[in-house]
C-alpha atoms as a PDB file:
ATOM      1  CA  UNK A   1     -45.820   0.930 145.132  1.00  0.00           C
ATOM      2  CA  UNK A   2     -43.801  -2.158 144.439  1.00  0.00           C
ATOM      3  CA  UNK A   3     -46.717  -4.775 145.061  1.00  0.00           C
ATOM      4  CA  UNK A   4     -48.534  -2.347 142.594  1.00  0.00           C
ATOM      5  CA  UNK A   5     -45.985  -2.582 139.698  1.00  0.00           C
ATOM      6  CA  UNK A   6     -45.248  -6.407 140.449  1.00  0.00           C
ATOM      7  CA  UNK A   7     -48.918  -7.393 140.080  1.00  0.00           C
ATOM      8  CA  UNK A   8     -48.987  -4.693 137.571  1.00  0.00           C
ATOM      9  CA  UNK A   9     -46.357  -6.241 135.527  1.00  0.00           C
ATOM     10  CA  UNK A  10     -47.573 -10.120 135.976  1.00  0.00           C
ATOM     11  CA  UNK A  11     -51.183  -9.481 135.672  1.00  0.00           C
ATOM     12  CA  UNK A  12     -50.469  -7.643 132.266  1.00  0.00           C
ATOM     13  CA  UNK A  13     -48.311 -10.678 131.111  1.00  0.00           C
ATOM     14  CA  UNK A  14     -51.759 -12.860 132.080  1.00  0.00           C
ATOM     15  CA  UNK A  15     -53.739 -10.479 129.928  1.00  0.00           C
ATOM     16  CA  UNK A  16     -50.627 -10.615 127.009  1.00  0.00           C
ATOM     17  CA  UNK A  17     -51.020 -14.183 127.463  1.00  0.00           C
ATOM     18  CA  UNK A  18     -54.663 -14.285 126.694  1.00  0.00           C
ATOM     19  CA  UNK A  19     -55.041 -12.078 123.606  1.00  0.00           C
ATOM     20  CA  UNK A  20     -52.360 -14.222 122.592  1.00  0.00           C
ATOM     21  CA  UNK A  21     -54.412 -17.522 122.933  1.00  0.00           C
ATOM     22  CA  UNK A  22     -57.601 -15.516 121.911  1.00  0.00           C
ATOM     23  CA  UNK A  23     -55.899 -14.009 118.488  1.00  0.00           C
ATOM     24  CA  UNK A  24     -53.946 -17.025 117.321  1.00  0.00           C
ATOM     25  CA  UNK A  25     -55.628 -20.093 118.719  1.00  0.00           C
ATOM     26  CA  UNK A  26     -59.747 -19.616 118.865  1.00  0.00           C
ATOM     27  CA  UNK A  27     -61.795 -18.266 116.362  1.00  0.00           C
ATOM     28  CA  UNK A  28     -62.495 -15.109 118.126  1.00  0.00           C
ATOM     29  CA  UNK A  29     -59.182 -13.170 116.956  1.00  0.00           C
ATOM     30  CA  UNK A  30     -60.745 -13.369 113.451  1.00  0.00           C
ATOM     31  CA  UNK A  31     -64.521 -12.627 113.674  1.00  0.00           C
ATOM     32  CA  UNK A  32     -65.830 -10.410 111.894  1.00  0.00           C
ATOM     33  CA  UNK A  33     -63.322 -10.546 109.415  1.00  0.00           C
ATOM     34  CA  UNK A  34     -64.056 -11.644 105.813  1.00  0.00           C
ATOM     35  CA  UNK A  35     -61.526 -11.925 102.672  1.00  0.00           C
ATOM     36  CA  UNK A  36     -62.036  -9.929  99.849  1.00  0.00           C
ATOM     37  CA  UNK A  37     -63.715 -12.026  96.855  1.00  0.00           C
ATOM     38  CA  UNK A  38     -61.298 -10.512  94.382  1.00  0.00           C
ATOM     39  CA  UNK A  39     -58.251  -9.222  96.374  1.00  0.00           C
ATOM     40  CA  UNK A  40     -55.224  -9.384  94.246  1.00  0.00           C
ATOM     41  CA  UNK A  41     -57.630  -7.024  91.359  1.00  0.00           C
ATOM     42  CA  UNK A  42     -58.123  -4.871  94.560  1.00  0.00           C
ATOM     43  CA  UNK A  43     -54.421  -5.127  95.835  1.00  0.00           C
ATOM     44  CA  UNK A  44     -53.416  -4.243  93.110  1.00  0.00           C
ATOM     45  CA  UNK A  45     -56.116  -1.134  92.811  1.00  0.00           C
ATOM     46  CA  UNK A  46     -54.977  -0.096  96.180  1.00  0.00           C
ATOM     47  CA  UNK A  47     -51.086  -0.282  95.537  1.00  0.00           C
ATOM     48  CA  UNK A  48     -51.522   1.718  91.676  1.00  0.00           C
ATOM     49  CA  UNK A  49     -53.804   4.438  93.336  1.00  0.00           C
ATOM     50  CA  UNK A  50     -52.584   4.912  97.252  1.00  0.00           C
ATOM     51  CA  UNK A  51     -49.027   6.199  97.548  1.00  0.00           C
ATOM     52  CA  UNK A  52     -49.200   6.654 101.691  1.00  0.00           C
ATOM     53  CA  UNK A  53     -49.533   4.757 104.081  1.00  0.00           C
ATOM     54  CA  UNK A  54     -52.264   5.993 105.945  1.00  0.00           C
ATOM     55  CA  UNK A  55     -56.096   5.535 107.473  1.00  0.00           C
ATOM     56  CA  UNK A  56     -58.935   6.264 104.796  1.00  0.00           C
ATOM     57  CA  UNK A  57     -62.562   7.191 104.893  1.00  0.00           C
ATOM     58  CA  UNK A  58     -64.485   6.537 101.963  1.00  0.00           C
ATOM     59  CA  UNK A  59     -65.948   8.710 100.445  1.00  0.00           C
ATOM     60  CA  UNK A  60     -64.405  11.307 102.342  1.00  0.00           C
ATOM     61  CA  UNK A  61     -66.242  12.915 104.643  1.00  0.00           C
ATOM     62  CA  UNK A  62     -66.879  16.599 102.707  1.00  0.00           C
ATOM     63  CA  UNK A  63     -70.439  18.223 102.704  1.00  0.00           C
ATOM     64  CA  UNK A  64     -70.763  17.277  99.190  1.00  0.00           C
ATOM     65  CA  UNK A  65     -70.972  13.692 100.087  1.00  0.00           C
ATOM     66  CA  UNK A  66     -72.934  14.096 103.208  1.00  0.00           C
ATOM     67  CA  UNK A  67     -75.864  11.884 103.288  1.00  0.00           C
ATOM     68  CA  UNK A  68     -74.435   9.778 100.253  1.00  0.00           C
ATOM     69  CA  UNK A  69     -75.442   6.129  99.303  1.00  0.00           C
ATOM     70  CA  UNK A  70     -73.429   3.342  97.712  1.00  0.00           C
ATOM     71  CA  UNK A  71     -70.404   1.844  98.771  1.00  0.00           C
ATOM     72  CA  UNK A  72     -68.265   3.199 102.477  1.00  0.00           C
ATOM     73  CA  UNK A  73     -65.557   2.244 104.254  1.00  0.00           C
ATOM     74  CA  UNK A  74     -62.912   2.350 106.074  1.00  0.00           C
ATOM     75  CA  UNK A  75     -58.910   1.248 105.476  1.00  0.00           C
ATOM     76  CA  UNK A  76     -55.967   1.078 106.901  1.00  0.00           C
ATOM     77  CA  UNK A  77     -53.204   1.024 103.907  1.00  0.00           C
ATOM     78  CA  UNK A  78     -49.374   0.435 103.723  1.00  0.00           C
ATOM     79  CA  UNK A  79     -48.570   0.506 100.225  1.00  0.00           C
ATOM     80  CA  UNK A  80     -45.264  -0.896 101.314  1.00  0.00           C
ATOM     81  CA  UNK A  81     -46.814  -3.738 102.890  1.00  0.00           C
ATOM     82  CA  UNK A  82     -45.664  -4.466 106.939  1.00  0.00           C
ATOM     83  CA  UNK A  83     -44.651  -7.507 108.636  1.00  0.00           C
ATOM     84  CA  UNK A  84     -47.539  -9.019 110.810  1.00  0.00           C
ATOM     85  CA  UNK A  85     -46.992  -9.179 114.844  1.00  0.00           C
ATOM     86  CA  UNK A  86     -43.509  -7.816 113.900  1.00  0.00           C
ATOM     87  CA  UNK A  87     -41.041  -8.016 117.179  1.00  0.00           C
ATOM     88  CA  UNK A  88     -41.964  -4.187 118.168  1.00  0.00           C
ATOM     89  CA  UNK A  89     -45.644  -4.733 117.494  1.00  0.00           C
ATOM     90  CA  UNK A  90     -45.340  -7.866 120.158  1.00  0.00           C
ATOM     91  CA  UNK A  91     -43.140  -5.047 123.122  1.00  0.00           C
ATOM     92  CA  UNK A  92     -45.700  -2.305 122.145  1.00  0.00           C
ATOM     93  CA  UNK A  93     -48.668  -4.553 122.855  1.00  0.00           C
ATOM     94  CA  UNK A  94     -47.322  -6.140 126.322  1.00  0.00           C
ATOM     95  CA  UNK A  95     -46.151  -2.492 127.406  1.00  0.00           C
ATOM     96  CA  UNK A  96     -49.694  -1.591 127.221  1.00  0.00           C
ATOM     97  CA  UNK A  97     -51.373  -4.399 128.470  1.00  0.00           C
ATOM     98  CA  UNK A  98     -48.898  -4.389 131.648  1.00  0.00           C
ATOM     99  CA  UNK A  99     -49.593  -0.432 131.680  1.00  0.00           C
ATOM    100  CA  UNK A 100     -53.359  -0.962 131.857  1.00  0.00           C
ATOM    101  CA  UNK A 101     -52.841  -3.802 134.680  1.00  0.00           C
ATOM    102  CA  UNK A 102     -50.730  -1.148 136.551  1.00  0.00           C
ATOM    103  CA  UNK A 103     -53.797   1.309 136.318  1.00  0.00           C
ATOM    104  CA  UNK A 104     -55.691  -1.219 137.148  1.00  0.00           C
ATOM    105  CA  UNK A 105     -54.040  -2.754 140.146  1.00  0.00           C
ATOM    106  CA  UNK A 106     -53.302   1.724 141.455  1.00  0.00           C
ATOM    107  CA  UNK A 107     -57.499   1.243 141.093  1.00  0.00           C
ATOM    108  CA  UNK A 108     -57.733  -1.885 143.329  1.00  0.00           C
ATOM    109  CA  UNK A 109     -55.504  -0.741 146.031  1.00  0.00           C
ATOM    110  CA  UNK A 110     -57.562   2.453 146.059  1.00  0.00           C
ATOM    111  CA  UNK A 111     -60.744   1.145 146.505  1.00  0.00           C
ATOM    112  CA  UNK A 112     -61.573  -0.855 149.513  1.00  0.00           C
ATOM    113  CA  UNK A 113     -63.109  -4.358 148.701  1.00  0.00           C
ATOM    114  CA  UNK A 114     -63.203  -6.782 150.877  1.00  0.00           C
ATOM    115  CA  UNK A 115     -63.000 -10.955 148.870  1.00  0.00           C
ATOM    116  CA  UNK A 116     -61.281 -12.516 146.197  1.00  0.00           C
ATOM    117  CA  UNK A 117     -64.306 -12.684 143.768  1.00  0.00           C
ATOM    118  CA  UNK A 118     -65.547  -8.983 144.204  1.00  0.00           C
ATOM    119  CA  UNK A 119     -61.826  -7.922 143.574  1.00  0.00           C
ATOM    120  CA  UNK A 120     -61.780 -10.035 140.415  1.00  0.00           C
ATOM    121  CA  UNK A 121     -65.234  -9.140 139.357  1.00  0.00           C
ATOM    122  CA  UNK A 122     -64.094  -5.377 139.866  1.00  0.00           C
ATOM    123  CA  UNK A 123     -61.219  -5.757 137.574  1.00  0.00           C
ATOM    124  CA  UNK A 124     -63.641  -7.412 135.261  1.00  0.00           C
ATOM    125  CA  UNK A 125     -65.680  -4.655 134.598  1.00  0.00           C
ATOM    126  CA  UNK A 126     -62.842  -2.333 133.977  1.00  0.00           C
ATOM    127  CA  UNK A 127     -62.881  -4.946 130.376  1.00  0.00           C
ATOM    128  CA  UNK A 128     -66.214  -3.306 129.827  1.00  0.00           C
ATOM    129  CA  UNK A 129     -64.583   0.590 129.609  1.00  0.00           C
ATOM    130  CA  UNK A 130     -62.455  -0.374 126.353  1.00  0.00           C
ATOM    131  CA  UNK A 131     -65.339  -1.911 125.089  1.00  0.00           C
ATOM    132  CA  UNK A 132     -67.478   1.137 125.487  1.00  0.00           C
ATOM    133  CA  UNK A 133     -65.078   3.904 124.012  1.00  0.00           C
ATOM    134  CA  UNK A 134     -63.302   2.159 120.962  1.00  0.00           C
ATOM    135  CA  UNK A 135     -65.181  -1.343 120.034  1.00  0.00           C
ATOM    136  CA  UNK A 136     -69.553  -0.082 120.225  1.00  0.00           C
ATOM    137  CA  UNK A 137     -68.295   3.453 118.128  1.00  0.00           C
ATOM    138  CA  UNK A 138     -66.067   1.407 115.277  1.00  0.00           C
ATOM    139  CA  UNK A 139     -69.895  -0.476 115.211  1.00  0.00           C
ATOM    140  CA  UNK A 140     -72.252   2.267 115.320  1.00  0.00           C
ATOM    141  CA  UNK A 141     -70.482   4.448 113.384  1.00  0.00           C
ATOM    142  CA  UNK A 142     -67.894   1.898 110.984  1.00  0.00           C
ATOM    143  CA  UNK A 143     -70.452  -0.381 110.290  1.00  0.00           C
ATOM    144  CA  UNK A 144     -68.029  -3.403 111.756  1.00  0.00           C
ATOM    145  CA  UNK A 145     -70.035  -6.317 111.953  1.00  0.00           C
ATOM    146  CA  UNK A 146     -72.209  -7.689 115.309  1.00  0.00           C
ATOM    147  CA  UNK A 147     -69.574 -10.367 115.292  1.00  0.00           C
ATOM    148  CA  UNK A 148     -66.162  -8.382 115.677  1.00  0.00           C
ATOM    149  CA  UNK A 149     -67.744  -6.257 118.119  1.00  0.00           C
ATOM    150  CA  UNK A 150     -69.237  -9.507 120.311  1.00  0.00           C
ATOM    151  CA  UNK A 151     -66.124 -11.459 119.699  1.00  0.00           C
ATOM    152  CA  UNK A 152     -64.054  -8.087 121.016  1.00  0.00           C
ATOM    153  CA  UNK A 153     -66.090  -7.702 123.540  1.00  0.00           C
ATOM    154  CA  UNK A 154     -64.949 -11.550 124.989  1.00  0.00           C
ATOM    155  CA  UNK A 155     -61.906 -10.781 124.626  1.00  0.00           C
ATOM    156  CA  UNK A 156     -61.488  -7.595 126.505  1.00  0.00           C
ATOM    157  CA  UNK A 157     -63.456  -8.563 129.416  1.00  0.00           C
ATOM    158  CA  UNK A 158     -61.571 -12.178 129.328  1.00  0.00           C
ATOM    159  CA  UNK A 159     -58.603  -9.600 129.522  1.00  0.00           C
ATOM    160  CA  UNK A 160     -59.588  -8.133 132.319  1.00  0.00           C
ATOM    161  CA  UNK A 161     -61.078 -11.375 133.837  1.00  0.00           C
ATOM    162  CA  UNK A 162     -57.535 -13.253 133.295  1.00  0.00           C
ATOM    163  CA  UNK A 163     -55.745  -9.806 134.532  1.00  0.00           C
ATOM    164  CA  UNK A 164     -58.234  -9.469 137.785  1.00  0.00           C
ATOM    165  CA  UNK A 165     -57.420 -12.910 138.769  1.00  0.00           C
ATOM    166  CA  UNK A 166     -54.286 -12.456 139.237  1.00  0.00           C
ATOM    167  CA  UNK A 167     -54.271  -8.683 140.771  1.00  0.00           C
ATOM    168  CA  UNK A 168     -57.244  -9.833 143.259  1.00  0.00           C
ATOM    169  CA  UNK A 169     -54.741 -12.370 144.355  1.00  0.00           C
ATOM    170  CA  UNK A 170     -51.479 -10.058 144.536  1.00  0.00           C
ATOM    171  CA  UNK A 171     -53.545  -7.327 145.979  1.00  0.00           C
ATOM    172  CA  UNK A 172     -55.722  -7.709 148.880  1.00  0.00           C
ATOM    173  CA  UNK A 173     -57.688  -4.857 150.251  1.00  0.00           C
ATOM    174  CA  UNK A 174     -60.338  -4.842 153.345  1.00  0.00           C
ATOM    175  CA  UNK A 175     -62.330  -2.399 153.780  1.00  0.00           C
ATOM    176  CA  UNK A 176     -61.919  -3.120 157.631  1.00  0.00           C
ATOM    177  CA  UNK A 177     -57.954  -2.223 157.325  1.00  0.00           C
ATOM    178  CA  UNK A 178     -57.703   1.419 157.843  1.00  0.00           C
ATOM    179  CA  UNK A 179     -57.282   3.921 154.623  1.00  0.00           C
ATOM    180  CA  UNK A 180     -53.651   4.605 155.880  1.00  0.00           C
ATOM    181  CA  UNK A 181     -52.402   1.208 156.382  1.00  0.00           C
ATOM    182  CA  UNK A 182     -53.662   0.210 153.265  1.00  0.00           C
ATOM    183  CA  UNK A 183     -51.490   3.439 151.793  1.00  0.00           C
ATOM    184  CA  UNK A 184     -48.332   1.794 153.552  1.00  0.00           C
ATOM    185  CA  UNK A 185     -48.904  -1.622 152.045  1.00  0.00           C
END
C-alpha cells in the first residue's frame, strides 16, 4: 500500500508538473479559446444583469425554447470577479491529479503486465477515459471548438503518459509473479 501511495503521490506531481508546462508555457492551455471582440460592453452587460455567481445556459433550456435558433451558450460567471490559479485552486488541482495517479497506480498493481512500455502504455490509455466523459460531451453537446477538444485531448493523455512513466517505473508487475505475492508487495 505504501509503494502505491508513493508512486501515487510522485506520479501525480509528474502529471501536476505537466498541465503546468502545457497551460502556461505551449499554446495548447489556450486553444480553443478566443477573446470577445467587444468585452468591456459585454463585461459590463454581464456585471449590470447577473447578480450570482453561477453556470448559465443560454437560452435556458425550457420547452418553449426547444429547438430554437440564434445565438447559445454557455458561461461560467463571478460577478465578483476571482483571482486566477489562486493558491487553493493550485492544492485542489495537485490533490486530484495525485488522487487519480493513486487510482491509477491501485489499477497497475492489480493487473498483471509484464514490461516497462506496456505498463506505461496502460496508464496511457487511462488519459483517454477523461477525455471520453467530460472533453467529446462539452463538444458534441457545448459546441466547444475541434481545437479545445484536440488540444485537451494532448494534454490528458500527455497526463497520463508523463504519470505512467513514472508509475510503470515505481510499480513493476509480472504476470509470472504469483497473484498473492504481488498482493504482499
Amino acid at each position: 500500500m505504501k509503494r502505491i501511495l508513493l508512486a501515487g503521490l510522485l506520479s501525480g506531481i509528474a502529471v501536476f508538473a505537466w498541465e503546468s508546462v502545457t497551460h502556461l508555457a505551449s499554446p495548447l492551455g489556450q486553444a480553443g479559446i478566443k477573446p470577445l471582440s467587444n468585452e468591456q460592453a459585454v463585461l459590463t452587460s454581464l456585471k449590470d444583469n447577473i447578480e450570482d455567481a453561477g453556470f448559465y445556459f443560454f437560452p435556458a433550456p425550457t420547452p418553449q425554447n426547444a429547438g430554437q435558433q440564434g445565438v447559445t451558450g454557455i458561461m461560467v460567471v463571478n460577478p465578483n470577479g476571482s483571482l486566477a490559479m489562486a493558491p487553493g485552486q493550485l492544492i485542489t488541482q495537485a490533490g486530484a491529479d495525485i488522487i487519480a495517479m493513486i487510482l491509477a497506480a491501485a489499477l497497475l498493481v492489480a493487473v498483471p503486465i509484464a514490461g516497462f512500455g506496456k505498463r506505461v502504455l496502460f496508464v496511457t490509455a487511462m488519459g483517454l477515459l477523461p477525455v471520453l466523459r467530460s472533453e467529446l460531451p462539452y463538444w458534441n453537446w457545448y459546441g466547444f471548438p475541434s481545437m479545445y477538444l484536440i488540444a485537451q485531448t494532448v494534454i490528458q493523455v500527455g497526463a497520463f503518459a508523463v504519470g505512467g512513466l513514472v508509475l510503470a517505473k515505481m510499480i513493476k508487475s509480472d504476470s509470472s509473479v504469483p497473484r498473492a505475492a504481488r498482493k504482499a508487495a
